[in-house]
Protein backbone atom coordinates (compact mmCIF):
# COMPACT_ATOMS: atom_id res chain seq x y z
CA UNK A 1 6.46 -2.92 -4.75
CA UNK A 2 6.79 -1.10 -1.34
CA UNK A 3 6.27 -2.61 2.28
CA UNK A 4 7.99 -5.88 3.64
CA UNK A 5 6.15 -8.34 5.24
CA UNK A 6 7.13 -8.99 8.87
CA UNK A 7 5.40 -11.61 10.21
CA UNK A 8 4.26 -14.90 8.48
CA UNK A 9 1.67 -15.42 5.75
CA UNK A 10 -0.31 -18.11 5.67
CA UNK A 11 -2.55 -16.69 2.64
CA UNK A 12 -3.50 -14.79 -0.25
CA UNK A 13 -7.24 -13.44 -0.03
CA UNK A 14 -7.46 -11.44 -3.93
CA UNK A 15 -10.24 -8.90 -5.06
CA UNK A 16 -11.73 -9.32 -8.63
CA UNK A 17 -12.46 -6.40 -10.03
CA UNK A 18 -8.88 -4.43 -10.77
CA UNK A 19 -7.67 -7.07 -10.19
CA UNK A 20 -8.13 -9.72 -12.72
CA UNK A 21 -10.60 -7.87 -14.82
CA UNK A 22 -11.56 -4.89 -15.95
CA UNK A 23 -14.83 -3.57 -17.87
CA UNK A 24 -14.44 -4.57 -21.30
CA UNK A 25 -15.03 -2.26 -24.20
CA UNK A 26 -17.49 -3.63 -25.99
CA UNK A 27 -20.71 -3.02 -23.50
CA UNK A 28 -19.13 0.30 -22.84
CA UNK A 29 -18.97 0.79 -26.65
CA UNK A 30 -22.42 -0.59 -27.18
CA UNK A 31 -24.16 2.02 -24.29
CA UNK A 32 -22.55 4.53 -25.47
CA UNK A 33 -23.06 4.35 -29.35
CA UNK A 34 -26.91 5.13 -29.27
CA UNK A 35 -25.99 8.81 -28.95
CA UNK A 36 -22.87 9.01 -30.95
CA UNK A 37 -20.48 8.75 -28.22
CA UNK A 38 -17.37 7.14 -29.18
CA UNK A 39 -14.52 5.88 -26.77
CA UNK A 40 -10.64 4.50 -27.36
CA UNK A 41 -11.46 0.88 -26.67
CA UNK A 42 -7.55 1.16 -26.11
CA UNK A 43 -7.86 2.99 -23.61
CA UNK A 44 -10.14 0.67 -21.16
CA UNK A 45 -7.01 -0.71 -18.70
CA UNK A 46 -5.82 2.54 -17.51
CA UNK A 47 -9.52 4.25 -17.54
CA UNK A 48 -10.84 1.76 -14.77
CA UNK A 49 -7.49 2.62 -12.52
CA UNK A 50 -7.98 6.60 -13.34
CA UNK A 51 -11.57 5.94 -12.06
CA UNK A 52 -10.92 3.82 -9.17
CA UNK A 53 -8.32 6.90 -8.25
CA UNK A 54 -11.60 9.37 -8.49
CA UNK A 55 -13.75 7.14 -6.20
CA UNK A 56 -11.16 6.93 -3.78
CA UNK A 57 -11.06 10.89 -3.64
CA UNK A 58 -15.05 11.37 -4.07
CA UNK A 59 -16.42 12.93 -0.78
CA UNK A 60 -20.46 12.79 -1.89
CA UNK A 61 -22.70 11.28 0.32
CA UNK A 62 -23.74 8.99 -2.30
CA UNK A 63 -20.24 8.03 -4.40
CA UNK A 64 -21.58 4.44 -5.34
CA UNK A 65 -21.45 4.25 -9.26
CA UNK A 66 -21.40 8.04 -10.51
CA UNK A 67 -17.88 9.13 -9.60
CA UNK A 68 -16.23 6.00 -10.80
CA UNK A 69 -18.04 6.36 -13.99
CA UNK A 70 -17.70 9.76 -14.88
CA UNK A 71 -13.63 9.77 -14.31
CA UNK A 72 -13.86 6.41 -16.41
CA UNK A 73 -15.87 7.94 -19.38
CA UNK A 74 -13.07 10.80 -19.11
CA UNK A 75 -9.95 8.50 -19.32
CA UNK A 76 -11.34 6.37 -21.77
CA UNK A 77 -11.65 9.89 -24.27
CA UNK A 78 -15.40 11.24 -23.68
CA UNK A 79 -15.52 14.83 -24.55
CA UNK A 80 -16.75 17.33 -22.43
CA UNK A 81 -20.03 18.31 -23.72
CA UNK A 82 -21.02 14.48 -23.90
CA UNK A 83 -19.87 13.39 -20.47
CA UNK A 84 -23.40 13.65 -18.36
CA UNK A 85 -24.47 11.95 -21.42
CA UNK A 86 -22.08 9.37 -21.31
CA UNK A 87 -22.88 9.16 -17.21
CA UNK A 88 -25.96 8.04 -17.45
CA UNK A 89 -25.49 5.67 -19.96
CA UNK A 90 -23.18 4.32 -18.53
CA UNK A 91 -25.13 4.09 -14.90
CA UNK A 92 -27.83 2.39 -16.88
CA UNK A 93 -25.44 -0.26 -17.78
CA UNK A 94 -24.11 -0.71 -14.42
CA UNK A 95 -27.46 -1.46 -13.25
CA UNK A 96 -26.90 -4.94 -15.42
CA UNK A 97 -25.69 -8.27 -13.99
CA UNK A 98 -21.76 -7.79 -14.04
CA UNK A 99 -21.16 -11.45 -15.70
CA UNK A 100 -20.88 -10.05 -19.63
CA UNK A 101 -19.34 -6.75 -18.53
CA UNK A 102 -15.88 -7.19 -16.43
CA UNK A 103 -14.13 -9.27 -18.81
CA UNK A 104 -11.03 -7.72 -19.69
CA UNK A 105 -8.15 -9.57 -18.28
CA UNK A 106 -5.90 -7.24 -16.39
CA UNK A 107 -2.37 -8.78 -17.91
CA UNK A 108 -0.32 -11.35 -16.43
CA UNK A 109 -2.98 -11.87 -13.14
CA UNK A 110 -4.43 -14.76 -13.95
CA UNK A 111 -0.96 -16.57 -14.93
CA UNK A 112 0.14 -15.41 -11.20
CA UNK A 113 -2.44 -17.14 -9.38
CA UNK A 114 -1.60 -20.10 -11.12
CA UNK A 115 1.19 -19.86 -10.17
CA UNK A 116 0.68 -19.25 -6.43
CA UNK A 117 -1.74 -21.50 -6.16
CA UNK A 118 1.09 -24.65 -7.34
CA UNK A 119 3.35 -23.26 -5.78
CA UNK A 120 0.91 -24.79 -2.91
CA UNK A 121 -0.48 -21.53 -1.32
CA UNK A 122 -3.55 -20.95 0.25
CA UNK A 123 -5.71 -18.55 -1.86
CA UNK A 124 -9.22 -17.39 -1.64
CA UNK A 125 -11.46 -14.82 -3.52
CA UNK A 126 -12.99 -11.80 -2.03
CA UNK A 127 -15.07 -9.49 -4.47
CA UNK A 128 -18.19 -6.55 -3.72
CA UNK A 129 -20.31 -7.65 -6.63
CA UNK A 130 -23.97 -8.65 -7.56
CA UNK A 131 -23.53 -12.79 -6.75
CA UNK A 132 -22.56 -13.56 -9.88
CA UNK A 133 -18.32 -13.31 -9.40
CA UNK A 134 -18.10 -17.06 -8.88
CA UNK A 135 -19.66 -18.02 -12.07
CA UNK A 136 -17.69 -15.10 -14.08
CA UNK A 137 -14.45 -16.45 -12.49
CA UNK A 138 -15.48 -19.79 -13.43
CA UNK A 139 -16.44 -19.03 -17.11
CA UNK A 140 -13.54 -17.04 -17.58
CA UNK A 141 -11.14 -19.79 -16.31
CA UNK A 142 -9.39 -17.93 -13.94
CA UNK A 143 -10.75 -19.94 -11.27
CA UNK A 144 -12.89 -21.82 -8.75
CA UNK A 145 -13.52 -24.17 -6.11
CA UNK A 146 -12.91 -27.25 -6.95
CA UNK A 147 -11.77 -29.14 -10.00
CA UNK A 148 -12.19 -26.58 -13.28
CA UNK A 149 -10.41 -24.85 -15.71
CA UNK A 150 -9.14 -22.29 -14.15
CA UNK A 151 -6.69 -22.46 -10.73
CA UNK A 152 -8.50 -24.28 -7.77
CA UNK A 153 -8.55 -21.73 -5.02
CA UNK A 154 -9.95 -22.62 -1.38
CA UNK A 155 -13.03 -19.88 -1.26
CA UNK A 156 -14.64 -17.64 -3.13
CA UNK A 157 -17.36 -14.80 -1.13
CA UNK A 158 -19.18 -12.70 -3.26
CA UNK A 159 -20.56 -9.83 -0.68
CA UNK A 160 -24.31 -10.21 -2.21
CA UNK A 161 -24.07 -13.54 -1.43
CA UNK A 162 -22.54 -12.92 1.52
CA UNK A 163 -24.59 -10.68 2.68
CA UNK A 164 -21.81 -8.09 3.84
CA UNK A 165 -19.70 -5.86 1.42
CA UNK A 166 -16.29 -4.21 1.93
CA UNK A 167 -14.92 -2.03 3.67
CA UNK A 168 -16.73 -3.86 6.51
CA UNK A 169 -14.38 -5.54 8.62
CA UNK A 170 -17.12 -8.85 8.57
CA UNK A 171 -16.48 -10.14 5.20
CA UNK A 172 -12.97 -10.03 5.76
CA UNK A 173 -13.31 -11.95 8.37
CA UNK A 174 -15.57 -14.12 6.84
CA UNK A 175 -13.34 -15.28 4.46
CA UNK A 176 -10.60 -16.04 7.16
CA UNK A 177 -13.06 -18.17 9.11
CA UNK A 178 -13.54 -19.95 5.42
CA UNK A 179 -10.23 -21.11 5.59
CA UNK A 180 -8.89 -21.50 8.99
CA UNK A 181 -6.40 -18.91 8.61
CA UNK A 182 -6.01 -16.18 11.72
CA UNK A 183 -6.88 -12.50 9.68
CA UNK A 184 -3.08 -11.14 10.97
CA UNK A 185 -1.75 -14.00 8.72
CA UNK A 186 -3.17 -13.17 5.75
CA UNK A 187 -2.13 -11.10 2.54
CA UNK A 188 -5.02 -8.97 1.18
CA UNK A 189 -4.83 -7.65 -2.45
CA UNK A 190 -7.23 -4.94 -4.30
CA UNK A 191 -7.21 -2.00 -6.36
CA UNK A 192 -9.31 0.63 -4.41
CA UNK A 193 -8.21 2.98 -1.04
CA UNK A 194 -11.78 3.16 0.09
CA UNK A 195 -12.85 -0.75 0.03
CA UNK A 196 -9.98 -2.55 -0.08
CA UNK A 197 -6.80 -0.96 2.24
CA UNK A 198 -9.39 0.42 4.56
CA UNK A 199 -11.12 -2.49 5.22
CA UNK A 200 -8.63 -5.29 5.28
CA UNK A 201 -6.32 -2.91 7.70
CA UNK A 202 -9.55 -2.80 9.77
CA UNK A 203 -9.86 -6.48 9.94
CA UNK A 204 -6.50 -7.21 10.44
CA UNK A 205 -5.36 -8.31 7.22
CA UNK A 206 -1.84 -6.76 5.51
CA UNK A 207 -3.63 -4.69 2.61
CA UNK A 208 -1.24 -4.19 -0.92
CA UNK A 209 -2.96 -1.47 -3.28
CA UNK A 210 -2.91 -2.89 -6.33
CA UNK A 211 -1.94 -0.23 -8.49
CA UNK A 212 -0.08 -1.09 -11.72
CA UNK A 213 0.15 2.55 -13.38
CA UNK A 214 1.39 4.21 -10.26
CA UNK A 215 -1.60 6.44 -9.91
CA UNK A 216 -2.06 6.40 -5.91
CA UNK A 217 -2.66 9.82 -4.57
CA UNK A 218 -3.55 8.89 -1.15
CA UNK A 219 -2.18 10.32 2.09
CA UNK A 220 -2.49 7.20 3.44
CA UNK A 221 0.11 4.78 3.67
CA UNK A 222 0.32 1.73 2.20
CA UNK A 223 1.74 -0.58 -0.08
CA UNK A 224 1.55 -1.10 -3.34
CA UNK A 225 1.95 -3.81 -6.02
CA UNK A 226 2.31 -3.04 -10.01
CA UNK A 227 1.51 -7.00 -10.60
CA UNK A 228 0.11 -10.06 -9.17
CA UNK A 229 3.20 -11.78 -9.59
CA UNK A 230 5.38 -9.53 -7.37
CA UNK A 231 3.08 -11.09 -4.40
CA UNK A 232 4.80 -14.64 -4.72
CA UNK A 233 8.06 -12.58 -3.29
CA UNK A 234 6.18 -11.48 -0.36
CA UNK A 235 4.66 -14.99 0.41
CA UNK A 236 8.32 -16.66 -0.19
CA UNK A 237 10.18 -13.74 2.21
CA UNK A 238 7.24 -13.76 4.66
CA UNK A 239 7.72 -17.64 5.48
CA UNK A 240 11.48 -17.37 5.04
């Protein structure tokens, strides 16, 4: 964990995506097995993280799906000849509601919102996906609005439903306006450069990479967080 928090938090706005979830390997497996391509279903954690690295450095007009994708199919063991192959498979699959495909629990982030959330904490949601993140995050148990399974957490926005996606500056403001909390008191937490630093920094938030194999290559500073837990720390010396 790097960068201390000098003024007060009031609270914790979290991305999904990289942050409690991940792809998981069977869909991959399944889109990819038509044409004999075959993939470490071992190696599905760090392959998201490689390719969220490659979409923070992709400089094409149009970076959207293709360069996360093709630096995932990479990391998770996709040989060379099979790779535009794999691409496009994998693009068709992307094109599917994300509810049966980012399932993986990312390890010990679910536990840690628990916790912050008893600890009495204000937390809210914040995801770019296809307005179906509350339900996943609801069938998953990790959490929701309300009474549930999972931890109750004050707002969720969804940018499809929202209408406004990161990096925009809007939706993070949005989700400030959600819970009464000013944006320069609140902790923002995701796993991409691009989306997630940029645009909380823009909208006044305090952006934390999160970034649990070290694999930042940004020259831009910021901090960064291995695990969801280390954020209680920050929340605890911030209001110290």
């Amino acid at each position: 964990m790097t960068g201390e928090l000098r003024q007060q938090i009031d609270a914790v706005v979290l991305d999904v995506g990289g942050v409690f979830v991940v792809p998981h390997p069977g869909p991959v497996s399944a889109a990819l097995a038509p044409h004999g391509i075959r993939i470490d279903p071992a190696r599905i954690e760090l392959a998201h993280y490689v390719a969220v690295g490659a979409l923070d450095e992709c400089s094409c007009p149009d970076f959207g799906h293709a360069c996360y994708l093709a630096a995932f199919a990479r990391a998770l063991g996709v040989e060379a000849h099979d790779l535009e192959r794999a691409t496009d498979d994998l693009l068709m699959l992307w094109t599917q509601p994300s509810l049966g495909r980012w399932t993986w629990h990312v390890p010990g982030s679910r536990d840690a919102l628990r916790q912050l959330v008893e600890a009495g904490h204000t937390v809210a949601i914040l995801s770019n996906s296809d307005g179906t993140v509350e339900a996943q995050l609801r069938e998953l148990g990790i959490c929701q609005v309300g009474a549930g399974h999972g931890a109750p957490v004050c707002a969720i926005a969804d940018s499809t439903v929202v209408g406004i996606a990161k990096p925009d500056p809007r939706i993070f403001h949005h989700v400030a306006e959600a819970i009464g909390v000013a944006p320069d008191r609140c902790l923002y937490v995701g796993d991409t450069v691009r989306y997630d630093v940029l645009g909380a920094r823009a909208a006044g938030f305090h952006p934390y990479h999160f970034d649990p194999h070290g694999l930042c290559r940004s020259s831009d500073a910021h901090p960064h967080l291995r695990s969801l837990a280390e954020v209680a720390s920050l929340v605890e010396i911030s209001s110290a």
